[in-house]
Protein backbone atom coordinates (compact mmCIF):
# COMPACT_ATOMS: atom_id res chain seq x y z
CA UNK A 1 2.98 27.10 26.54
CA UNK A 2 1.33 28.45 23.99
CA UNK A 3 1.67 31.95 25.05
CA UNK A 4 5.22 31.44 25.23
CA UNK A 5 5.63 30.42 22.14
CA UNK A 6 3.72 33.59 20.55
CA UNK A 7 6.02 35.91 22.79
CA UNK A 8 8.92 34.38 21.36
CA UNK A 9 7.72 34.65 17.92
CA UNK A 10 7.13 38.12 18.52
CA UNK A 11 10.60 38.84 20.05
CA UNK A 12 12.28 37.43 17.15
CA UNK A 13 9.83 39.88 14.72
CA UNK A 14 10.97 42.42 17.04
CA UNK A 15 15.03 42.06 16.02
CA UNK A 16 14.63 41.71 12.57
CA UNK A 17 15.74 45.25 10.81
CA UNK A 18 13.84 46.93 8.44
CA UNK A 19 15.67 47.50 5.72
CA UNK A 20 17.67 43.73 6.13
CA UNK A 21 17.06 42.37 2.62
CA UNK A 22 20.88 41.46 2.46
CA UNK A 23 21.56 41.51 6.15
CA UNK A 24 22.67 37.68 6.89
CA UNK A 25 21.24 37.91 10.29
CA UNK A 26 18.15 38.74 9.44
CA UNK A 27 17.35 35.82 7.41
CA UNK A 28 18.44 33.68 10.37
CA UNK A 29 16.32 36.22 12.46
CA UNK A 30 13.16 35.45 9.66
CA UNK A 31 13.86 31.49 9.77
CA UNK A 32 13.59 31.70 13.25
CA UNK A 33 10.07 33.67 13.38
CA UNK A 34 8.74 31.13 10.73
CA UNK A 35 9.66 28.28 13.25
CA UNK A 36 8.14 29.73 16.24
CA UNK A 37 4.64 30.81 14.03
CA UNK A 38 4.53 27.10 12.94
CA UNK A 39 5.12 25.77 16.75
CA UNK A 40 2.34 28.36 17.69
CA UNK A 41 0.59 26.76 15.03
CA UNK A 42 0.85 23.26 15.98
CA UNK A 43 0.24 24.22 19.34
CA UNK A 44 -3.16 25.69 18.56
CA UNK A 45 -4.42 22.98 16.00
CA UNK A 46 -3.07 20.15 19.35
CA UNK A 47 -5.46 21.94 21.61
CA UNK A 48 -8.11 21.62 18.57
CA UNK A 49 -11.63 19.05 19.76
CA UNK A 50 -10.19 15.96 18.75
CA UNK A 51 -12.68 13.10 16.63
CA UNK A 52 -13.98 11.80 20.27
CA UNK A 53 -15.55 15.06 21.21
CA UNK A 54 -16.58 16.07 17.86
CA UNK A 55 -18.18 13.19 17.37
CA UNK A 56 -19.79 13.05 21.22
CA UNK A 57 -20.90 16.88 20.76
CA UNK A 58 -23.52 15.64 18.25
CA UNK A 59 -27.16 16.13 19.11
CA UNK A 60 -28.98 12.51 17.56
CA UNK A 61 -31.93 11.14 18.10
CA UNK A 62 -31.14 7.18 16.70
CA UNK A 63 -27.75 6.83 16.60
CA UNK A 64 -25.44 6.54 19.95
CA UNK A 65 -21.66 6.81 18.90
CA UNK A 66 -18.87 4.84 20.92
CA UNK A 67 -15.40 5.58 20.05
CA UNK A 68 -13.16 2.97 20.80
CA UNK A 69 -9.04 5.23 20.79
CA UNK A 70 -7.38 2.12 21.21
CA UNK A 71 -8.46 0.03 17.97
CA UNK A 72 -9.22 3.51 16.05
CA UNK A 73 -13.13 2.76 15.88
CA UNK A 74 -15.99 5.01 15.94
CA UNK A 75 -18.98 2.60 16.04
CA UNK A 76 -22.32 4.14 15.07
CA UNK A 77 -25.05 1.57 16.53
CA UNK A 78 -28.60 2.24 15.42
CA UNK A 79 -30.39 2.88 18.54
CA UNK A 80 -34.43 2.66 16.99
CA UNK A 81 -36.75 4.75 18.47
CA UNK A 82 -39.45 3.38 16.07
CA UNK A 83 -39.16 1.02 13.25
CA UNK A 84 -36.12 -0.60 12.69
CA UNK A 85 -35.96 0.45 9.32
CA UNK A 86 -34.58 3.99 7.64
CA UNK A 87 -36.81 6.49 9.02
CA UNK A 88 -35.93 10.55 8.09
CA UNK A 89 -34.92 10.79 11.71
CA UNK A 90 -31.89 7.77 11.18
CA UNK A 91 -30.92 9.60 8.07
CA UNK A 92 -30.32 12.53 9.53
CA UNK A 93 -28.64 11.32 12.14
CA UNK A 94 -26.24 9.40 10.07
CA UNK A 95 -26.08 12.70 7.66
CA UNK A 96 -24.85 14.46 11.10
CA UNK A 97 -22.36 11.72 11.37
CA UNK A 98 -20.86 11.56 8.03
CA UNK A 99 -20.67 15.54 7.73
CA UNK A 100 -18.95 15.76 11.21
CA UNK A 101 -16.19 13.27 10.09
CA UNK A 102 -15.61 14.96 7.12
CA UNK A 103 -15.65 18.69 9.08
CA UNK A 104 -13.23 17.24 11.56
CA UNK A 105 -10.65 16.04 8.73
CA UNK A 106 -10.60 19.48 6.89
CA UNK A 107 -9.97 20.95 10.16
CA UNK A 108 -7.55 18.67 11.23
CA UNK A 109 -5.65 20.33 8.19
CA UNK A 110 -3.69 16.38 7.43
CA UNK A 111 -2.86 15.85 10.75
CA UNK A 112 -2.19 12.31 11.66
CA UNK A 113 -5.77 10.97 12.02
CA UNK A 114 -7.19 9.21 15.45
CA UNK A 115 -9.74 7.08 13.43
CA UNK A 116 -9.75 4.54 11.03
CA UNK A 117 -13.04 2.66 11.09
CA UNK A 118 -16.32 3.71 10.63
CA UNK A 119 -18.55 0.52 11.63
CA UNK A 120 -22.00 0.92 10.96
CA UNK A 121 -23.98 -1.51 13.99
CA UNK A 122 -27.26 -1.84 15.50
CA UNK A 123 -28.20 -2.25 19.04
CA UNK A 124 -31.63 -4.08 18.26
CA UNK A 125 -31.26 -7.70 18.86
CA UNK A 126 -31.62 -10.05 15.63
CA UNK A 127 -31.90 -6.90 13.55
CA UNK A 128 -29.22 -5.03 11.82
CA UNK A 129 -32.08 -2.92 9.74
CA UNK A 130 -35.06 -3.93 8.08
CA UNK A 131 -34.62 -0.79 5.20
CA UNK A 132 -36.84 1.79 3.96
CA UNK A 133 -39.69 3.51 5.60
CA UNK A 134 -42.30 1.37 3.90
CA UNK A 135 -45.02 3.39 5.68
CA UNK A 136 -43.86 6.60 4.31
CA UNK A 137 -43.06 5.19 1.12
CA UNK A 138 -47.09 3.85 1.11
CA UNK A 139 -48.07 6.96 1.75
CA UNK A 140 -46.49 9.21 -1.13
CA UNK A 141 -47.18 7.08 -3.41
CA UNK A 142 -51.05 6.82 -2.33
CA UNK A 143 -51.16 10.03 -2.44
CA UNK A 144 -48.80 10.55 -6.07
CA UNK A 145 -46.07 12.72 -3.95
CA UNK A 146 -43.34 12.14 -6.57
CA UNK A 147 -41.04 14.92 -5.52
CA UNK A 148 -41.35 14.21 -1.90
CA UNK A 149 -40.37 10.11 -2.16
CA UNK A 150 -37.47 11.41 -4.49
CA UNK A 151 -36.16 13.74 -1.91
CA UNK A 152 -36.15 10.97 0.23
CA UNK A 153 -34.55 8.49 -2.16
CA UNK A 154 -31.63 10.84 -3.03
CA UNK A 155 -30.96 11.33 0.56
CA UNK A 156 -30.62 7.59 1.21
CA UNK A 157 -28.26 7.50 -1.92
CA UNK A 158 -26.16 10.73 -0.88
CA UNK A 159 -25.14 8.86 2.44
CA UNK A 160 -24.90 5.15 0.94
CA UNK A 161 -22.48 6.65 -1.63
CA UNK A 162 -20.26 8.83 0.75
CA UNK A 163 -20.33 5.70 2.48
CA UNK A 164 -18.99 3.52 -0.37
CA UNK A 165 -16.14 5.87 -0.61
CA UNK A 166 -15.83 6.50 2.51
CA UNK A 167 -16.81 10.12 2.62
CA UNK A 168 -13.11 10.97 0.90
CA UNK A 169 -11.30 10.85 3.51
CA UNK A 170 -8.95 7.84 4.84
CA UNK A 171 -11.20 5.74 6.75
CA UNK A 172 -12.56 2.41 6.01
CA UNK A 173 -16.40 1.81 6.40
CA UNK A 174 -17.65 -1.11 7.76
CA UNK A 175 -21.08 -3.03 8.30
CA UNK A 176 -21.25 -5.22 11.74
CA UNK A 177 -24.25 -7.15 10.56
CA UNK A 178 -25.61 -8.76 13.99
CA UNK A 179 -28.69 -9.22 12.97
CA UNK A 180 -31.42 -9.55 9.82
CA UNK A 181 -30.68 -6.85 6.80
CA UNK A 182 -32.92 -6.54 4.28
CA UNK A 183 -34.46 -4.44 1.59
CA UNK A 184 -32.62 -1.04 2.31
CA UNK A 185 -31.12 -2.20 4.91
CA UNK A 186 -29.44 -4.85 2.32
CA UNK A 187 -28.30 -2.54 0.44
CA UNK A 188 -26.67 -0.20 3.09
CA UNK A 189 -24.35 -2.99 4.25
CA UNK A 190 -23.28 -3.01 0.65
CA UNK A 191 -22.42 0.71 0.70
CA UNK A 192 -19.48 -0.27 3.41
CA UNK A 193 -16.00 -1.38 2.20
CA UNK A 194 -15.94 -4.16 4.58
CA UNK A 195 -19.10 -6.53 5.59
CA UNK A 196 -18.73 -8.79 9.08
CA UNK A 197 -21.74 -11.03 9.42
CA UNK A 198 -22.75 -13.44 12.50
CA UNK A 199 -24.00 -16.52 10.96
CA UNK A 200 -27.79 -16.07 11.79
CA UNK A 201 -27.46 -13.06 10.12
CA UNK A 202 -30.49 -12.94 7.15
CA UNK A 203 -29.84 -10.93 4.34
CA UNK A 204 -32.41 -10.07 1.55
CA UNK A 205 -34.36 -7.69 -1.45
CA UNK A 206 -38.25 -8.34 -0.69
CA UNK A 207 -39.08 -5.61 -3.01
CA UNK A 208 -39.77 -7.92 -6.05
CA UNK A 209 -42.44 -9.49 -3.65
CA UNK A 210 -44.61 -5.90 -3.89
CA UNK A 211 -44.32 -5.50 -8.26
CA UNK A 212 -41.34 -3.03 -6.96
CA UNK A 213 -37.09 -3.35 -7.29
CA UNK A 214 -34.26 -2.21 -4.61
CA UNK A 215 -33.67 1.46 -6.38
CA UNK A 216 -31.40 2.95 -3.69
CA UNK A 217 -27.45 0.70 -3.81
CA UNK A 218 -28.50 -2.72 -4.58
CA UNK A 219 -27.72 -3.05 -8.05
CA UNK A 220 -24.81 -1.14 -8.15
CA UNK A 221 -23.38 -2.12 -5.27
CA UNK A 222 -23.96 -5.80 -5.07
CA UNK A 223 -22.75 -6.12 -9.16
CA UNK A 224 -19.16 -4.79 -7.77
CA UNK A 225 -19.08 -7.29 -5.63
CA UNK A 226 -20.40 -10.45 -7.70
CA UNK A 227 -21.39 -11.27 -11.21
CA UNK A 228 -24.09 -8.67 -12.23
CA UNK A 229 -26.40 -11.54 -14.21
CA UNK A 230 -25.87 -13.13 -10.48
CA UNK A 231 -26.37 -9.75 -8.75
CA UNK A 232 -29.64 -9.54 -10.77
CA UNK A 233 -30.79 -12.82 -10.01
CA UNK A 234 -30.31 -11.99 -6.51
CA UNK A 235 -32.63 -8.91 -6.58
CA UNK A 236 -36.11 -10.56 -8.80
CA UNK A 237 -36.02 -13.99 -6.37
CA UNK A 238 -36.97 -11.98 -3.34
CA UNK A 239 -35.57 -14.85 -1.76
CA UNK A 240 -33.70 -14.55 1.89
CA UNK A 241 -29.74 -15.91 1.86
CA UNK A 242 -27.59 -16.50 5.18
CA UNK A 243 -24.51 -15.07 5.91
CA UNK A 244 -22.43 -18.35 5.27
CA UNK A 245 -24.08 -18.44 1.87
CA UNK A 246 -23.21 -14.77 0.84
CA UNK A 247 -19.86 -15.04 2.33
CA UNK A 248 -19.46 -17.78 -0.16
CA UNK A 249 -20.38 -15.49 -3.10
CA UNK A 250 -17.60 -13.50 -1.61
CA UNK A 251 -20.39 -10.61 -0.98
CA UNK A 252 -20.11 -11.05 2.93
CA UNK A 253 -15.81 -10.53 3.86
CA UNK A 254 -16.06 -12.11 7.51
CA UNK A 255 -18.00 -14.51 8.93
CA UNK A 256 -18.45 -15.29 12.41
CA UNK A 257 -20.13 -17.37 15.15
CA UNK A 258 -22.77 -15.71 16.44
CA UNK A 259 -22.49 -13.08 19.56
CA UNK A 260 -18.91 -12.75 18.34
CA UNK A 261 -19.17 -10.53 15.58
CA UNK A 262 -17.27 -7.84 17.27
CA UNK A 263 -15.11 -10.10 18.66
CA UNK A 264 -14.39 -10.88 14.69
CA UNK A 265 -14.20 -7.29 14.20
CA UNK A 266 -11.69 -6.36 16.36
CA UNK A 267 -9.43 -9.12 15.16
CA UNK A 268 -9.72 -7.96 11.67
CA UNK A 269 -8.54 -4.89 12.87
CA UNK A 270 -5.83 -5.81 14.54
CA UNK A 271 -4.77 -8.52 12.27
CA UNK A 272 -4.71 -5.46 9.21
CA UNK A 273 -3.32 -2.77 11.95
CA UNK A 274 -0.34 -2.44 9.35
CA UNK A 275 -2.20 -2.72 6.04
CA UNK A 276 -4.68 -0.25 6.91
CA UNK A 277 -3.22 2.46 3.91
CA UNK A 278 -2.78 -0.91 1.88
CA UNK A 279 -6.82 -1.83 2.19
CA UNK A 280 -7.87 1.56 1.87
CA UNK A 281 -5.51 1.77 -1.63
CA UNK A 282 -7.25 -1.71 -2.80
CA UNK A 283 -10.72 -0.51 -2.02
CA UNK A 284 -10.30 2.53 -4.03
CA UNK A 285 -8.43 1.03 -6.38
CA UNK A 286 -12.08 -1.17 -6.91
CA UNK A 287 -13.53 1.96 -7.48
CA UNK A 288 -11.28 3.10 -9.99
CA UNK A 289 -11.61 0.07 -12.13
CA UNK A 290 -15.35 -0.36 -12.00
CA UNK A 291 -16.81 3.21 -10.52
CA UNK A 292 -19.96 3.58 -8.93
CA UNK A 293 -20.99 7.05 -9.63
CA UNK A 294 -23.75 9.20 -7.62
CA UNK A 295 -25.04 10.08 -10.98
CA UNK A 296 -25.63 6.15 -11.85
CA UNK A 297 -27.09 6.27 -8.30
CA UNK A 298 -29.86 8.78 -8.72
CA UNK A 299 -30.89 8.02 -11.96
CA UNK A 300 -31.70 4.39 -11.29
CA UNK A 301 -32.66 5.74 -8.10
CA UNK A 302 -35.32 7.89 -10.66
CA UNK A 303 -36.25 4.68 -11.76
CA UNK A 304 -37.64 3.57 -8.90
CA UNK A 305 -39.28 6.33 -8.29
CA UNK A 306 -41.03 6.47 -11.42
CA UNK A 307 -42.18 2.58 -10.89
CA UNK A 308 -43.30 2.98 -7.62
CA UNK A 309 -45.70 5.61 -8.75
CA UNK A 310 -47.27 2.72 -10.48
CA UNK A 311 -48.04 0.27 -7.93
CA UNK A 312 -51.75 -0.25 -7.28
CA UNK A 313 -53.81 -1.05 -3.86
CA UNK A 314 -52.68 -4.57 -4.68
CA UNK A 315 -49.38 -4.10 -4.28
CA UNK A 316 -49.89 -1.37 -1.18
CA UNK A 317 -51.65 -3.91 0.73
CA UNK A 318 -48.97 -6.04 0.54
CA UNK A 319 -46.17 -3.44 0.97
CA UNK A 320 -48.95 -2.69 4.52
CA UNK A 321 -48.36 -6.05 5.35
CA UNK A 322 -44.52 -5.92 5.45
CA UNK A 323 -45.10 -2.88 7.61
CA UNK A 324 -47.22 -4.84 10.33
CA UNK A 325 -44.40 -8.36 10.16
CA UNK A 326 -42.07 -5.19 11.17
CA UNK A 327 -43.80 -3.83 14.33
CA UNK A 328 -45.07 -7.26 15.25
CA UNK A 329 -40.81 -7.99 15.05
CA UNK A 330 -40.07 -4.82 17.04
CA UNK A 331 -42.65 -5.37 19.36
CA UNK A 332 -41.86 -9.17 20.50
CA UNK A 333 -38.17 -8.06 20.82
CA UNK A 334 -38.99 -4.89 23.35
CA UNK A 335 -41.52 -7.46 24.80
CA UNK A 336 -38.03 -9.87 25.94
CA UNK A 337 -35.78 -7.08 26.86
């Protein structure tokens, strides 16, 4: 077909005359050649990868994609080889992720799009994530690596703020939270537009608990969604809330029973199937009217950086601790699979 289409666009060339600037049939002759370049056109973007295989082509070591054509979803589960917490090796598979997305949509050149949810999931049972790589982040600051723990920082930020607007493109993020978030992994279900929680679901911002704050989303994300003094409040108790509880702050969008949070997902979507441009309009329209910039981002982000510099062995042995409640939790739940 498509080397049909570039003969005929070539025959047409062919009968145009040279020197037809007021011939009548050649402007019919040049209308016609534009037609069949922009069928050839078409016909070469069609046979383009589509999302699926651009998304499936991706090499990752933590992540395992499952594109669902029917409901529009591309569901990244967290698939821990480690921790379940952000190690460098979940960032970059999420960074491989966002940037493929946004490669496939500049290629696509504003072609109707085959995906409209990005949902954010995790396959470890009773864990969504438990947030930043404490280990690593004991480390650096044992051994004063300020640079190095900022590099790390501003990568987490980069991909919770293309997440928050939904790396520019028309999507709509979402956070299936089937399991305990907390600390980073808190404030990366923030970063989504939309947050569906199962019931059991713990959410929470331990950092207070080791003389430290959540310097990576928390503050700025969680204060566009509730009262900042009550955002604040929030972040120094250290305490753990439910998902009914946050829902009920209006920080959590659906709730459901537990094992059914995809269930709940999938309704959403379809129930919003025709209000998809709609939501995606509101949600930037929240960003227009109270902006979270990368700039706010990274410097309270520098912030935390320059505070967690400070902590002592004090406040390392108890940041160890958190470390060893982690692998204990990882270990009973490989233990009953």
């Amino acid at each position: 077909m498509l080397e049909q289409l570039s003969t005929a666009a070539e025959t047409v060339e062919k009968d145009v005359s040279p020197n037809s600037l007021f011939d009548h049939r050649s402007s019919l002759s040049s209308s016609a050649t534009e037609k069949a370049r922009t069928a050839v056109k078409r016909a070469m973007a069609d046979r383009s990868t589509d999302i699926k295989d651009e998304l499936a082509s991706l090499n990752l070591d933590e992540i395992d994609v499952v594109f669902s054509g029917r409901d529009e979803i591309c569901t990244c589960w967290f698939d821990f080889e480690d921790r379940p917490s952000f190690t460098p090796a979940l960032l970059n598979d999420i960074g491989k992720v966002q940037q493929s997305i946004r490669s496939w949509y500049e290629k696509s050149n504003g072609r109707s799009s085959k995906l409209k949810y990005l949902v954010w999931g995790s396959r470890m049972p009773g864990v969504w994530n438990l947030g930043g790589d404490l280990s690593l982040f004991s480390q650096l600051i044992q051994n004063q690596e300020r640079e190095k723990l900022r590099e790390y920082a501003y990568r987490v930020v980069r991909e919770g703020y293309a997440n928050w607007t939904s790396l520019n493109v028309p999507i709509i993020t979402v956070a299936l939270i089937q399991g305990d978030a907390l600390g980073g992994g808190f404030e990366a279900a923030l970063s989504s537009n939309v947050i569906v929680a199962e019931r059991s679901a713990k959410f929470g911002l331990p950092e207070i608990l080791f003389s430290l704050f959540p310097g990576m989303g928390a503050y700025s994300f969680l204060s566009r969604r509730i009262a900042p003094g009550r955002a604040e409040r929030m972040i120094m108790s250290g305490r753990l809330y439910t998902a009914e509880e946050l829902y009920e702050m209006g920080v959590v969008d659906v709730l459901a029973d537990d094992g059914h949070g995809e269930e709940a997902l999938h309704q959403y979507v379809a129930k919003n199937e025709r209000r998809h441009a709609a939501h995606r309009a509101i949600f930037q329209a929240r960003q227009r009217i109270n902006p979270v910039t990368l700039k706010e981002m990274m410097d309270i982000t520098d912030l935390w950086v320059e505070t967690a510099m400070t902590l002592d062995e004090a406040d390392l042995k108890k940041m160890g601790r958190l470390v060893s409640a982690q692998d204990r939790r990882r270990n009973r739940v490989l233990k009953s699979a």
